[in-house]
Protein backbone atom coordinates (compact mmCIF):
# COMPACT_ATOMS: atom_id res chain seq x y z
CA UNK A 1 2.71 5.96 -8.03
CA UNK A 2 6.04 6.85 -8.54
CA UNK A 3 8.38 5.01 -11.00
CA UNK A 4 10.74 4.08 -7.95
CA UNK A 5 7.88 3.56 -5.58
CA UNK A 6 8.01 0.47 -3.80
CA UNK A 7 5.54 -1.53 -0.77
CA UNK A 8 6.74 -3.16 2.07
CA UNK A 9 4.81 -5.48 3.87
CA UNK A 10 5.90 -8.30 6.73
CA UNK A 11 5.05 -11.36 4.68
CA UNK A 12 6.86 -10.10 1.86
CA UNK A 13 9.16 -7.03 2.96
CA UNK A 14 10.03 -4.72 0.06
CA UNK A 15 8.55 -4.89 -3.52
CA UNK A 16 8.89 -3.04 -6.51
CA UNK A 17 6.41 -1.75 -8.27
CA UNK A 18 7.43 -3.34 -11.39
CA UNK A 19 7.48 -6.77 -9.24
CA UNK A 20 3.71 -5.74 -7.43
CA UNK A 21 2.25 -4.41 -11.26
CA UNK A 22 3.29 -8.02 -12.17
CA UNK A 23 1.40 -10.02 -9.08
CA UNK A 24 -1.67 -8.43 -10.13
CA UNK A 25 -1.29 -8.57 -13.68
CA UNK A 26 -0.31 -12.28 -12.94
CA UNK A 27 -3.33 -13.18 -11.10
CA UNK A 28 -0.84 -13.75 -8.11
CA UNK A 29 -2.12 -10.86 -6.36
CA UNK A 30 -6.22 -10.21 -6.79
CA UNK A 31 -8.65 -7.92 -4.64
CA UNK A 32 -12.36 -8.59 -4.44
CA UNK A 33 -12.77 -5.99 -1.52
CA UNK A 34 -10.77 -2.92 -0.20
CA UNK A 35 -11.56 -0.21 2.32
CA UNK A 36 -9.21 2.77 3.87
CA UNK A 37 -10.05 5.13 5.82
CA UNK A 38 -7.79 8.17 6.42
CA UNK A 39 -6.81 8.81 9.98
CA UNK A 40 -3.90 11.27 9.61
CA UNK A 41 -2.31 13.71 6.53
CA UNK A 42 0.90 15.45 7.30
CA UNK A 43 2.33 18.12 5.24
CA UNK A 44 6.30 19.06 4.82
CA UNK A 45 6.66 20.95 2.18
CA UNK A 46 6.65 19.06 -0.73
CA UNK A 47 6.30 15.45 1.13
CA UNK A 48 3.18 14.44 2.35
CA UNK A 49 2.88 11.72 5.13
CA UNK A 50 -0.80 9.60 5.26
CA UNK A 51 -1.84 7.09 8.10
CA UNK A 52 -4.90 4.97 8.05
CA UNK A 53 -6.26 1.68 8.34
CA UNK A 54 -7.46 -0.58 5.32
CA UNK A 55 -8.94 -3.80 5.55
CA UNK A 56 -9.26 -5.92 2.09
CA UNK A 57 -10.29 -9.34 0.78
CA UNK A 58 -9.13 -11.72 -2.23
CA UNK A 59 -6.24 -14.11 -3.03
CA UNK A 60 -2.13 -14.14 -2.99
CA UNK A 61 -0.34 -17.08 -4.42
CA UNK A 62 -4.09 -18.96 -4.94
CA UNK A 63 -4.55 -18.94 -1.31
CA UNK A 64 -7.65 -16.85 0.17
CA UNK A 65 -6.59 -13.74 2.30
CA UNK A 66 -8.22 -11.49 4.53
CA UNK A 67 -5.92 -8.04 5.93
CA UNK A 68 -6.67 -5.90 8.33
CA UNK A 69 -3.58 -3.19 8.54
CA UNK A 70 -2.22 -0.12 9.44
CA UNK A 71 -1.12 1.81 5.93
CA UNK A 72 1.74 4.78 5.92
CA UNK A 73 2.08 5.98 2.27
CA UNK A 74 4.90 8.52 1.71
CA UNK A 75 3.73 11.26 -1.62
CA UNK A 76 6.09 13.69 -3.07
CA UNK A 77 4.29 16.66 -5.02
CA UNK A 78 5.37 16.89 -8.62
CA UNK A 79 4.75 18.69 -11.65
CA UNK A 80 1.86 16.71 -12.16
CA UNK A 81 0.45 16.24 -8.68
CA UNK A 82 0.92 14.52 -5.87
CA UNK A 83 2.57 10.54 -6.26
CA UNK A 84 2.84 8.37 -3.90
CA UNK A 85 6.48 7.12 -3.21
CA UNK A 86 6.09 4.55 -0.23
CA UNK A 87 3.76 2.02 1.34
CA UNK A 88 4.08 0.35 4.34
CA UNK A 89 1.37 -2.08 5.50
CA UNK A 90 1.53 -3.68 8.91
CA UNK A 91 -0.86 -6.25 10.17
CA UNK A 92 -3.18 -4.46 12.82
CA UNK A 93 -2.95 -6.75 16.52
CA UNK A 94 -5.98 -6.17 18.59
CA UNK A 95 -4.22 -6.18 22.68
């Protein structure tokens, strides 16, 4: 991760990662389960676009929590690889 890299989500919108490093370090934020699998990578130059769909289990706030969502993570290349900048999660809707 980037130091300015930040995840936006619908139930919470945009958090830092010094605010989402804290959730987990908290206990606010815990993961038992978490699967992705990679549907798209996109290449521009040094910016690298990534699409796929995760589904994880655990807890926020003490409550159980189940997700099922669409990621987009935005990675810049650097010196020292390639650091992700950007995630956006959005609940996946079966129609």
């Amino acid at each position: 991760m980037t130091e300015d890299w930040v995840l936006v989500t619908a139930d919470v919108g945009p958090m830092s990662r010094p605010d989402f490093l804290r959730a987990i370090e908290s206990g606010v934020l815990t993961h038992e389960t978490m699967t992705t699998v990679i549907q798209r990578v996109k290449v521009y130059g040094d910016v690298a676009v990534v699409t796929g769909r995760g589904q994880n289990t655990g807890t926020f706030r003490g409550d159980p929590m189940r997700a099922d969502e669409w990621i987009t993570d935005v990675y810049t290349k650097t010196a020292s690889g390639w650091l992700c900048a950007m995630t956006h999660l959005t609940p996946v809707t079966e129609t």
